[in-house]
C-alpha atoms as a PDB file:
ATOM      1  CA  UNK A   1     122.344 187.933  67.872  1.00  0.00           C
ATOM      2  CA  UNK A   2     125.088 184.929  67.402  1.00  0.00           C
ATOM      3  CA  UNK A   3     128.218 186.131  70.201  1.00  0.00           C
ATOM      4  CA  UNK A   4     131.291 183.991  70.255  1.00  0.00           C
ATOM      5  CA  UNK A   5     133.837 184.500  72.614  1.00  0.00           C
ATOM      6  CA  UNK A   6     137.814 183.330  71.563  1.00  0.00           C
ATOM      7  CA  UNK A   7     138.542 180.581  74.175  1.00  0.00           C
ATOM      8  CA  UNK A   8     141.862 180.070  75.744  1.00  0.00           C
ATOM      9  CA  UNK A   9     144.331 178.779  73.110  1.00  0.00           C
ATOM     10  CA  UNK A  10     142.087 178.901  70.529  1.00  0.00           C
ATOM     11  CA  UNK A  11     143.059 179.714  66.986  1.00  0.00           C
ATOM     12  CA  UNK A  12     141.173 181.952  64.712  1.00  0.00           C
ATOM     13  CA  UNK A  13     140.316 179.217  62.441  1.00  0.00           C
ATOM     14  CA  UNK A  14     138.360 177.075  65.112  1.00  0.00           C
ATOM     15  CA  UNK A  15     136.960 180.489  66.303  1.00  0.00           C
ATOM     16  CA  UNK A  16     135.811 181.529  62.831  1.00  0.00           C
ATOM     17  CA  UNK A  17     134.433 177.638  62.584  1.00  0.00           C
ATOM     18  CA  UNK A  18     132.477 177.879  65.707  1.00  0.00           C
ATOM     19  CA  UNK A  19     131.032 181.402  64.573  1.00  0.00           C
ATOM     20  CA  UNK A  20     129.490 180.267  61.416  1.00  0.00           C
ATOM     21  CA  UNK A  21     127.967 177.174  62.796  1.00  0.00           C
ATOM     22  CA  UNK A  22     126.192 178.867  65.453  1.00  0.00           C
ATOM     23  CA  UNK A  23     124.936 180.985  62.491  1.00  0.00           C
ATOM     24  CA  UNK A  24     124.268 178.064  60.491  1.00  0.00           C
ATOM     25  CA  UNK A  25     122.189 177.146  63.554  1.00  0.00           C
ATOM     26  CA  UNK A  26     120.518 179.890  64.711  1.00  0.00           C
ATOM     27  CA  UNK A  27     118.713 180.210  61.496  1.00  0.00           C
ATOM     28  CA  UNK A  28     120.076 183.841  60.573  1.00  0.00           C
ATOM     29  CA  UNK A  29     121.525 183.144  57.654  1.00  0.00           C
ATOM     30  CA  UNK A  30     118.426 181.209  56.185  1.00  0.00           C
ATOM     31  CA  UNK A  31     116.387 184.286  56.823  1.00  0.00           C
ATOM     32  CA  UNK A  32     118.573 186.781  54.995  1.00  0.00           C
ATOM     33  CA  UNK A  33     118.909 184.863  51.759  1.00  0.00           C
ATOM     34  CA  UNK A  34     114.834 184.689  52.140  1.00  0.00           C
ATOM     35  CA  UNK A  35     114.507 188.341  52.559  1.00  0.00           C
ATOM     36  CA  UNK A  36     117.014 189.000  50.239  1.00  0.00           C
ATOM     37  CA  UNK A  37     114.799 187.212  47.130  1.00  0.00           C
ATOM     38  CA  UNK A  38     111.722 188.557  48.648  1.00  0.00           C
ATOM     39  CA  UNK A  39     109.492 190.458  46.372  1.00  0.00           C
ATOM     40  CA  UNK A  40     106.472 192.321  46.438  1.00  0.00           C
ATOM     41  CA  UNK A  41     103.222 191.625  45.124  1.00  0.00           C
ATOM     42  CA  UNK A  42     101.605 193.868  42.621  1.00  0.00           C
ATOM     43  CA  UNK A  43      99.396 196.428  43.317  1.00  0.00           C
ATOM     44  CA  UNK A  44      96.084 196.471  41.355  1.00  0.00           C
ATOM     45  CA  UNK A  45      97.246 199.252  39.185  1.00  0.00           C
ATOM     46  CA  UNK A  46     100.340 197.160  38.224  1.00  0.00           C
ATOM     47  CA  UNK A  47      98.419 194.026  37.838  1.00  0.00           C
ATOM     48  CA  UNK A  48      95.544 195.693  35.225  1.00  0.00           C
ATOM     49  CA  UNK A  49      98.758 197.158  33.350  1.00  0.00           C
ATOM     50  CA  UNK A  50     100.539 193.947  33.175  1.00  0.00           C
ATOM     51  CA  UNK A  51      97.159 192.412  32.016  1.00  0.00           C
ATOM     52  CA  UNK A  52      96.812 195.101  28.912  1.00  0.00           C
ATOM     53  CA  UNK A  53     100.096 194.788  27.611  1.00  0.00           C
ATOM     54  CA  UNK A  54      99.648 190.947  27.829  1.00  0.00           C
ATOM     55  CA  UNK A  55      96.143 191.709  25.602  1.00  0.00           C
ATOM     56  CA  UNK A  56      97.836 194.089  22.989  1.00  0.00           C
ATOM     57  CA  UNK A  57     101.023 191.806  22.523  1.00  0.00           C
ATOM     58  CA  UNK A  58      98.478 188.778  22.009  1.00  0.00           C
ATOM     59  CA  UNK A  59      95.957 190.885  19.991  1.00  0.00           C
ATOM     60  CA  UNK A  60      99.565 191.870  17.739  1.00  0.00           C
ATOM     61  CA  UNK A  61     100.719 188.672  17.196  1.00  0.00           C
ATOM     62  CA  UNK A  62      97.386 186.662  16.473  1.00  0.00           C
ATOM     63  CA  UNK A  63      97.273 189.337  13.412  1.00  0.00           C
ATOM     64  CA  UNK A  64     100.404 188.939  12.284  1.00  0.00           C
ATOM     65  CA  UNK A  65     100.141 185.234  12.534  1.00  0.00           C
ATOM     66  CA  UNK A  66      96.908 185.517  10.434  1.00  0.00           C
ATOM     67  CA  UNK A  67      98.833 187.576   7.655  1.00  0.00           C
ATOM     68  CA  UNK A  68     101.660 185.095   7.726  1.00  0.00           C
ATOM     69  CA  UNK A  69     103.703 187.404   8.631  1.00  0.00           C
ATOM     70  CA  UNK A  70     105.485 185.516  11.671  1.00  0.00           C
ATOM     71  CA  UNK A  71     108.660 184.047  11.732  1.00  0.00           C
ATOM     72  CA  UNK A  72     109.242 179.729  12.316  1.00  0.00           C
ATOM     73  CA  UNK A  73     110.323 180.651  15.626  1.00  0.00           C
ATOM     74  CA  UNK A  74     106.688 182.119  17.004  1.00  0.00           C
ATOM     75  CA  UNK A  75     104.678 179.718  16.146  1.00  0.00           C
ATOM     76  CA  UNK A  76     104.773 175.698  16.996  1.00  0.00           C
ATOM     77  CA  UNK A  77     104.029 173.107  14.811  1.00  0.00           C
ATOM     78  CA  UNK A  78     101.027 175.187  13.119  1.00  0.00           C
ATOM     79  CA  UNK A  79      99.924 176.486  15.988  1.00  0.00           C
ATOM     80  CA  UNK A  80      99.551 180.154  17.152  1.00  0.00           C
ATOM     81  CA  UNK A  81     102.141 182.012  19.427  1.00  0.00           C
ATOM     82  CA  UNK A  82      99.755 181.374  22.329  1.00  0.00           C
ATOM     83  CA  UNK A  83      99.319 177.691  21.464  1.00  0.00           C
ATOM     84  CA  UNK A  84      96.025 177.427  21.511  1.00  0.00           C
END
């Protein structure tokens, strides 16, 4: 915990400065912005689901690409959405 105490004759401004460089220093704020972003991993449920819609959406547009059915924008330079 950063505690600043308001010297004699000391304006707000220099008191305010002081404050956020000792928690510039101490290393607080670093650790909030870290947390903040944090996520959390995946479960094995979420991963397997992930991994099946990843299989149907590549399964859907390999057969469309087949039929010629895709649009310029899926596919690069004759290759397949995936780019294989």
């Amino acid at each position: 915990m950063v505690e600043v105490r308001r010297k004699d004759n000391e304006s707000v401004d220099n008191l305010i400065r002081r404050f956020t460089r000792k928690v510039q220093l101490s290393g607080i704020k670093y650790e909030v912005t870290k947390r903040q972003y944090k996520t959390r991993k995946p479960n094995k449920r979420q991963r397997q689901a992930a991994a099946q819609r990843r299989a149907e959406l590549r399964e859907k547009f390999d057969r469309l690409d087949k039929l010629g059915l895709l649009s310029d924008k899926y596919t690069r330079r004759g290759q397949s959405f995936r780019g294989r």
